[in-house]
Protein backbone atom coordinates (compact mmCIF):
# COMPACT_ATOMS: atom_id res chain seq x y z
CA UNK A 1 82.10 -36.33 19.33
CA UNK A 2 82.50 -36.89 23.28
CA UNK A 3 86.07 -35.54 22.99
CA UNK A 4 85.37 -32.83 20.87
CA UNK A 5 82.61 -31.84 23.72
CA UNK A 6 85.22 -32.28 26.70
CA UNK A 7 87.55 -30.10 24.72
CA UNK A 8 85.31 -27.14 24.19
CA UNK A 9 83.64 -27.84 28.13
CA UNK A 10 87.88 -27.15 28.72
CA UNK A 11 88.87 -24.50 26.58
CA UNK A 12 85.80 -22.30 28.02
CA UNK A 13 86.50 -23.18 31.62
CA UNK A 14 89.88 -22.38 30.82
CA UNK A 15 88.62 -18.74 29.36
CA UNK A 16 86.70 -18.81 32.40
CA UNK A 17 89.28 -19.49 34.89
CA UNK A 18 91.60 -16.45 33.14
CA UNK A 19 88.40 -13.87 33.36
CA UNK A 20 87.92 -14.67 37.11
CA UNK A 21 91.91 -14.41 37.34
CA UNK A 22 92.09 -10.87 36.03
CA UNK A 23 88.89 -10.25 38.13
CA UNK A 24 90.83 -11.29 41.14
CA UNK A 25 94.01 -9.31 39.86
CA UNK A 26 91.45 -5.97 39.15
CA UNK A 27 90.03 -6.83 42.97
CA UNK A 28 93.70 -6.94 44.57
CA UNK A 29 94.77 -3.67 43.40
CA UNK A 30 91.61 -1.73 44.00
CA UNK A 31 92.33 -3.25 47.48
CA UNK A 32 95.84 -2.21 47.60
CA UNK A 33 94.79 1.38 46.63
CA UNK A 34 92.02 1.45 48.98
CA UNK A 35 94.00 2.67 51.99
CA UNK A 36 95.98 5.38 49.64
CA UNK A 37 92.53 6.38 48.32
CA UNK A 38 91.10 6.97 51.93
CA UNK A 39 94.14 9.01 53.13
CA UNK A 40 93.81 11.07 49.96
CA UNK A 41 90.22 11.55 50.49
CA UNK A 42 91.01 12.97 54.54
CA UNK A 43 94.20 14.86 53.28
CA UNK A 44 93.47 18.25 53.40
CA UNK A 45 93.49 19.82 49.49
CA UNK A 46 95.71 22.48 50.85
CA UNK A 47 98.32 20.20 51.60
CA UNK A 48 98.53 19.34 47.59
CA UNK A 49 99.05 22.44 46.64
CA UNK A 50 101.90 24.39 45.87
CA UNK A 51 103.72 26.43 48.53
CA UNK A 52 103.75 30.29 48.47
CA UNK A 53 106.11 32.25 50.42
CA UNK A 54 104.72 34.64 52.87
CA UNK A 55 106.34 37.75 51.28
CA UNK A 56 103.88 36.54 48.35
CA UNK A 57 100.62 35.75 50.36
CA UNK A 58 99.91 40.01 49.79
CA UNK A 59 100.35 39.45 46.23
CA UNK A 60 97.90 36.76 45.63
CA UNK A 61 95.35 38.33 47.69
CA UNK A 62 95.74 41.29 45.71
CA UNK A 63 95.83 38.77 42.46
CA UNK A 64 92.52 37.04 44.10
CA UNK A 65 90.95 40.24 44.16
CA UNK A 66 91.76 41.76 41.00
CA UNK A 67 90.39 38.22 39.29
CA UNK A 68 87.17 38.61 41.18
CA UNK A 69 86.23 41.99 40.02
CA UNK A 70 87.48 40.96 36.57
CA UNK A 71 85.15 38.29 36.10
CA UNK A 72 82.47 40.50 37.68
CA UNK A 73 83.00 42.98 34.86
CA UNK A 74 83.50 40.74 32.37
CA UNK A 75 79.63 39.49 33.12
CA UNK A 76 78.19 42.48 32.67
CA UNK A 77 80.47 43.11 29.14
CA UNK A 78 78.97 39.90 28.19
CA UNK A 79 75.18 40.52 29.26
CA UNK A 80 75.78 44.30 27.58
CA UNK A 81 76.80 42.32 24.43
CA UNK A 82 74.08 40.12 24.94
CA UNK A 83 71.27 42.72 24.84
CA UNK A 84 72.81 44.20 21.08
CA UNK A 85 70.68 42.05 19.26
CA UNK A 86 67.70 43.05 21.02
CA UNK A 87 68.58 47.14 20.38
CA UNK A 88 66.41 47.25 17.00
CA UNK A 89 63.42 46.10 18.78
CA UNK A 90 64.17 48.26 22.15
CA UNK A 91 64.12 51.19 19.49
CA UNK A 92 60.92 50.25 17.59
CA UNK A 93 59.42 49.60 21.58
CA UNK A 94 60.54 53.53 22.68
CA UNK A 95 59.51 54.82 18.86
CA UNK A 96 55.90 53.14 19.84
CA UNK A 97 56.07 54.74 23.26
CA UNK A 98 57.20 58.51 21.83
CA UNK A 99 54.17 58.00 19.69
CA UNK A 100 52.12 57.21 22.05
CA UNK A 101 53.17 60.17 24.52
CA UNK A 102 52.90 62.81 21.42
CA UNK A 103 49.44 61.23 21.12
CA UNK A 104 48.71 61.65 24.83
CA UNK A 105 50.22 65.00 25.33
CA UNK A 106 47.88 66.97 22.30
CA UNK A 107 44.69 65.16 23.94
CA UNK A 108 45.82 67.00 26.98
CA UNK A 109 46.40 70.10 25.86
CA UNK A 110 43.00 69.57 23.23
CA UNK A 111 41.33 68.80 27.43
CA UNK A 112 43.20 71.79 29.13
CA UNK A 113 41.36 73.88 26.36
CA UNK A 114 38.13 72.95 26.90
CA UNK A 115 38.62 72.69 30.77
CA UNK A 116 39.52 76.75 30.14
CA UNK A 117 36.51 77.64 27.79
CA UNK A 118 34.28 75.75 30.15
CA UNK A 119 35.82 77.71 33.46
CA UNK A 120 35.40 80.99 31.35
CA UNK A 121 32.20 79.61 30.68
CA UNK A 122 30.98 79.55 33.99
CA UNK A 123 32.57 82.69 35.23
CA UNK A 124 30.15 84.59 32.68
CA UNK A 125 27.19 82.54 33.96
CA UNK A 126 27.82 83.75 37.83
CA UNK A 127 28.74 87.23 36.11
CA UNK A 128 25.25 87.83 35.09
């Protein structure tokens, strides 16, 4: 029993001793790429890219501005395409509204009318 218990105690220090060991290995290299990381990190990005000759640089500009006013257009394409489910109910909204004007406009007119017969109205009164 007492060597069967020193030979598990063992075989997990041993599994121990290995996880540490790639622990230490893991350590190392994150320590090895520390001082690449940091001069990546203060690199400019510019450098990493790729070189364009200066009888390009016009061209890109141009390419640059052309993508810009793309995308800007293709925003409002999307928000017009958007806004097509919501047509039936913009309809139904101005059909309401039309109604509602028609409604408006003949108790006007019905007003104006009486406004008149009551300005006639009075003109007879002061007549007299």
């Amino acid at each position: 029993s007492r060597t069967i218990d020193s030979t598990l105690h063992f075989h997990f220090a041993g599994k121990k001793c290995e996880m540490l060991q790639d622990m230490n290995r893991h350590l190392e290299a994150v320590l090895k790429n520390k001082e690449a990381l940091k001069k990546r990190l203060i690199k400019p990005r510019s450098q990493d890219s790729l070189p364009i000759e200066a009888t390009f640089h016009k061209y890109i500009v141009q390419l640059l501005t052309e993508a810009v006013t793309f995308i800007e257009k293709f925003e409002s394409h999307l928000q017009a395409v958007r806004t097509i489910p919501q047509i039936p109910n913009m309809m139904k909204d101005m059909d309401t509204a039309l109604a509602k004007r028609e409604v408006l406009a003949m108790e006007l007119e019905e007003l104006t009318d009486q406004i008149l017969k009551w300005r006639d109205m009075q003109k007879q009164l002061y007549s007299e």
